[in-house]
PDB file of N, CA and C in Angstrom:
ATOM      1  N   UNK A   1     -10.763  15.041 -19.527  1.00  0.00           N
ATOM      2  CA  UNK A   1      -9.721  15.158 -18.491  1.00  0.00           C
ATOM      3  C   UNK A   1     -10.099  16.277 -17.511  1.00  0.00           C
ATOM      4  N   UNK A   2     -10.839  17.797 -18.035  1.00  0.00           N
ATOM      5  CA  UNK A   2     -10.780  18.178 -17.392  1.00  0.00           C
ATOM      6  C   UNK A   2     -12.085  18.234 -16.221  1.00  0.00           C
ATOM      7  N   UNK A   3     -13.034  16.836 -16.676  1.00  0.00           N
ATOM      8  CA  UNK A   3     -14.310  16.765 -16.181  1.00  0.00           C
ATOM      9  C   UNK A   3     -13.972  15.713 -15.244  1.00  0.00           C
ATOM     10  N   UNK A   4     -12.803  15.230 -15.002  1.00  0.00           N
ATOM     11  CA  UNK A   4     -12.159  14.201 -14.328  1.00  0.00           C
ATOM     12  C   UNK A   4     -11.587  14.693 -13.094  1.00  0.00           C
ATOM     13  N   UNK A   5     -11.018  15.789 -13.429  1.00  0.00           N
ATOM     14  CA  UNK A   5     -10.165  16.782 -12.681  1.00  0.00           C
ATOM     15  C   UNK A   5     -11.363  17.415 -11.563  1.00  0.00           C
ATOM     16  N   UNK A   6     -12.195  18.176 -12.270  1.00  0.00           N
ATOM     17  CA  UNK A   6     -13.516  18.437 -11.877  1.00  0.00           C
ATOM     18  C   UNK A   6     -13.900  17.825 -10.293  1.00  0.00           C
ATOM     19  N   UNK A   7     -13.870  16.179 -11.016  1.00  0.00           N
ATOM     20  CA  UNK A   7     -14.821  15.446 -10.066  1.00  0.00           C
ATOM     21  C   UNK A   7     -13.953  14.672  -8.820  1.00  0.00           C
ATOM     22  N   UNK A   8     -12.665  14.867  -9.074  1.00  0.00           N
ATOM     23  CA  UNK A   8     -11.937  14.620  -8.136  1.00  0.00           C
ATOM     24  C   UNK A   8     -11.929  16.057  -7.153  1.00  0.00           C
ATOM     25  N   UNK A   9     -11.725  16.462  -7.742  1.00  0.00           N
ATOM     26  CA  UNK A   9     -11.705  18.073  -6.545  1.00  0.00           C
ATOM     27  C   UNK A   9     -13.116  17.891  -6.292  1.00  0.00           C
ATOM     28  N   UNK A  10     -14.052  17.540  -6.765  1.00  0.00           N
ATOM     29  CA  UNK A  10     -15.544  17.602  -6.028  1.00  0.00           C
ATOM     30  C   UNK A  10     -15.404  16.678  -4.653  1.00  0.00           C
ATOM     31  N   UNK A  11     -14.668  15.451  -4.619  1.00  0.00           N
ATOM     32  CA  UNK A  11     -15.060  14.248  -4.370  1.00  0.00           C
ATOM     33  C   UNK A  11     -13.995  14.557  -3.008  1.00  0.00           C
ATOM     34  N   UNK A  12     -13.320  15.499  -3.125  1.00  0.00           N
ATOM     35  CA  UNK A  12     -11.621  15.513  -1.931  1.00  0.00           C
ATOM     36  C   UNK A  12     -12.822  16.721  -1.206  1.00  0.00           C
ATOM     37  N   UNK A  13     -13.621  17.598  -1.642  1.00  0.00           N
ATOM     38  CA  UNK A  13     -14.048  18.850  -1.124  1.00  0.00           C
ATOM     39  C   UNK A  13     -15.106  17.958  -0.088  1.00  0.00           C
ATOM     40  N   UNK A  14     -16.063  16.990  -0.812  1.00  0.00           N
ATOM     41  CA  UNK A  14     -16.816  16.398   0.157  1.00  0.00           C
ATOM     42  C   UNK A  14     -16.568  15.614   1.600  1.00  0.00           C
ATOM     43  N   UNK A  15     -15.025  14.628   0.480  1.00  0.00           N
ATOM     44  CA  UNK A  15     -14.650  14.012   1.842  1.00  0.00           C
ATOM     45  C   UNK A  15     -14.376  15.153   3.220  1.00  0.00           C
ATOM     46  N   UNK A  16     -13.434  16.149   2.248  1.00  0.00           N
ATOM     47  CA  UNK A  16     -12.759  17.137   3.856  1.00  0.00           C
ATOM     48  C   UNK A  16     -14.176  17.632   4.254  1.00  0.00           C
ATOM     49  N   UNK A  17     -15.486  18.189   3.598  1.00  0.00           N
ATOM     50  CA  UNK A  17     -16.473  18.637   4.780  1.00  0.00           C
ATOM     51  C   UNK A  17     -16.641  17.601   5.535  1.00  0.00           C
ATOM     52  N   UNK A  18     -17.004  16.130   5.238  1.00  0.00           N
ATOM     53  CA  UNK A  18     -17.146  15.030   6.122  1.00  0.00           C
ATOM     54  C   UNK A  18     -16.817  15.135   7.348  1.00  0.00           C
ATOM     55  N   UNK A  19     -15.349  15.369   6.870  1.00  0.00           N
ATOM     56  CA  UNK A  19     -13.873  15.096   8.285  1.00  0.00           C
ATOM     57  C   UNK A  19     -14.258  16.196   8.971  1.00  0.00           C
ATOM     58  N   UNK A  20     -14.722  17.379   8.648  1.00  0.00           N
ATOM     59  CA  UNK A  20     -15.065  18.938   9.130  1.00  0.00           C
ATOM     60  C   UNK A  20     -16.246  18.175  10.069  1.00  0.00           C
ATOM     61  N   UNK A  21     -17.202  17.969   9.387  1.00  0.00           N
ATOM     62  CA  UNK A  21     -18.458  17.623  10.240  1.00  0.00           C
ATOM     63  C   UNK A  21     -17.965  16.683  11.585  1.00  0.00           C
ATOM     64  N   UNK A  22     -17.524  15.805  11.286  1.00  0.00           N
ATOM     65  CA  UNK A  22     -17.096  14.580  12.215  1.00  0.00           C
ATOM     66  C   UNK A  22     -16.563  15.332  13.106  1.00  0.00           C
ATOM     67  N   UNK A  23     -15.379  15.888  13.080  1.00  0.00           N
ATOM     68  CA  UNK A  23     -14.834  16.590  13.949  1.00  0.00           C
ATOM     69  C   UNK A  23     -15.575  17.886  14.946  1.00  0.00           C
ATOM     70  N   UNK A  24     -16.647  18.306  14.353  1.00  0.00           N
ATOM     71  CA  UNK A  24     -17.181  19.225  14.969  1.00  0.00           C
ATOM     72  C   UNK A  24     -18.587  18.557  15.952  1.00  0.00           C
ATOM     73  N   UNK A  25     -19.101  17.502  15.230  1.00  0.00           N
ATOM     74  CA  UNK A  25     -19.716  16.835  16.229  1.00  0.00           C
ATOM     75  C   UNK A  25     -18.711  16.355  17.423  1.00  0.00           C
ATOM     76  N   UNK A  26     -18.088  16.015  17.011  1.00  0.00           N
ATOM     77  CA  UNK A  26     -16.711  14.910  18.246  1.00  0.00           C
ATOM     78  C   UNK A  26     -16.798  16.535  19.486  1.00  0.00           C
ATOM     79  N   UNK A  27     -16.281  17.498  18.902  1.00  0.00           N
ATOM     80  CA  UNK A  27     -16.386  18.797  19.802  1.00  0.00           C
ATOM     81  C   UNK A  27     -17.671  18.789  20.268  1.00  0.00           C
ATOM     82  N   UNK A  28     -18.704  19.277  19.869  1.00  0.00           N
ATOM     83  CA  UNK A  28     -19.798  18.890  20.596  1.00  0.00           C
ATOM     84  C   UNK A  28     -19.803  18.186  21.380  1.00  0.00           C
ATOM     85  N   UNK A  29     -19.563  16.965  21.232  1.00  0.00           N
ATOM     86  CA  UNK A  29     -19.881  16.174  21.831  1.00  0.00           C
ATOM     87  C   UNK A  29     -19.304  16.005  23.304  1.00  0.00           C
ATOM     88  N   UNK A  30     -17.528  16.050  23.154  1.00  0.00           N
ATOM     89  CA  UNK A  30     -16.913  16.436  24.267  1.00  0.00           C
ATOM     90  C   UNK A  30     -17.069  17.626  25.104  1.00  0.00           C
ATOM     91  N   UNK A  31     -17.886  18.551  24.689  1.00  0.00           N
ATOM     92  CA  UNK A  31     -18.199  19.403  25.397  1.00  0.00           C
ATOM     93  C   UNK A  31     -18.919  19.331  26.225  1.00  0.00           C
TER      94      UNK A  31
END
C-alpha cells in the first residue's frame, strides 16, 4: 500500500512537471 501510495505521488509529480513544462514553453513561445 505504501509502495502504491509511493507511485501515485510519483506519477501526479511527473504529470504536474509536464503541465509546468508545457506551460513554460507556451510562454516562450508567446513571447
Amino acid at each position: 500500500l505504501h509502495i502504491l501510495a509511493s507511485g501515485s505521488k510519483y506519477n501526479l509529480n511527473t504529470h504536474t512537471a509536464t503541465v509546468f513544462d508545457s506551460d513554460l514553453v507556451t510562454q516562450t513561445f508567446n513571447k
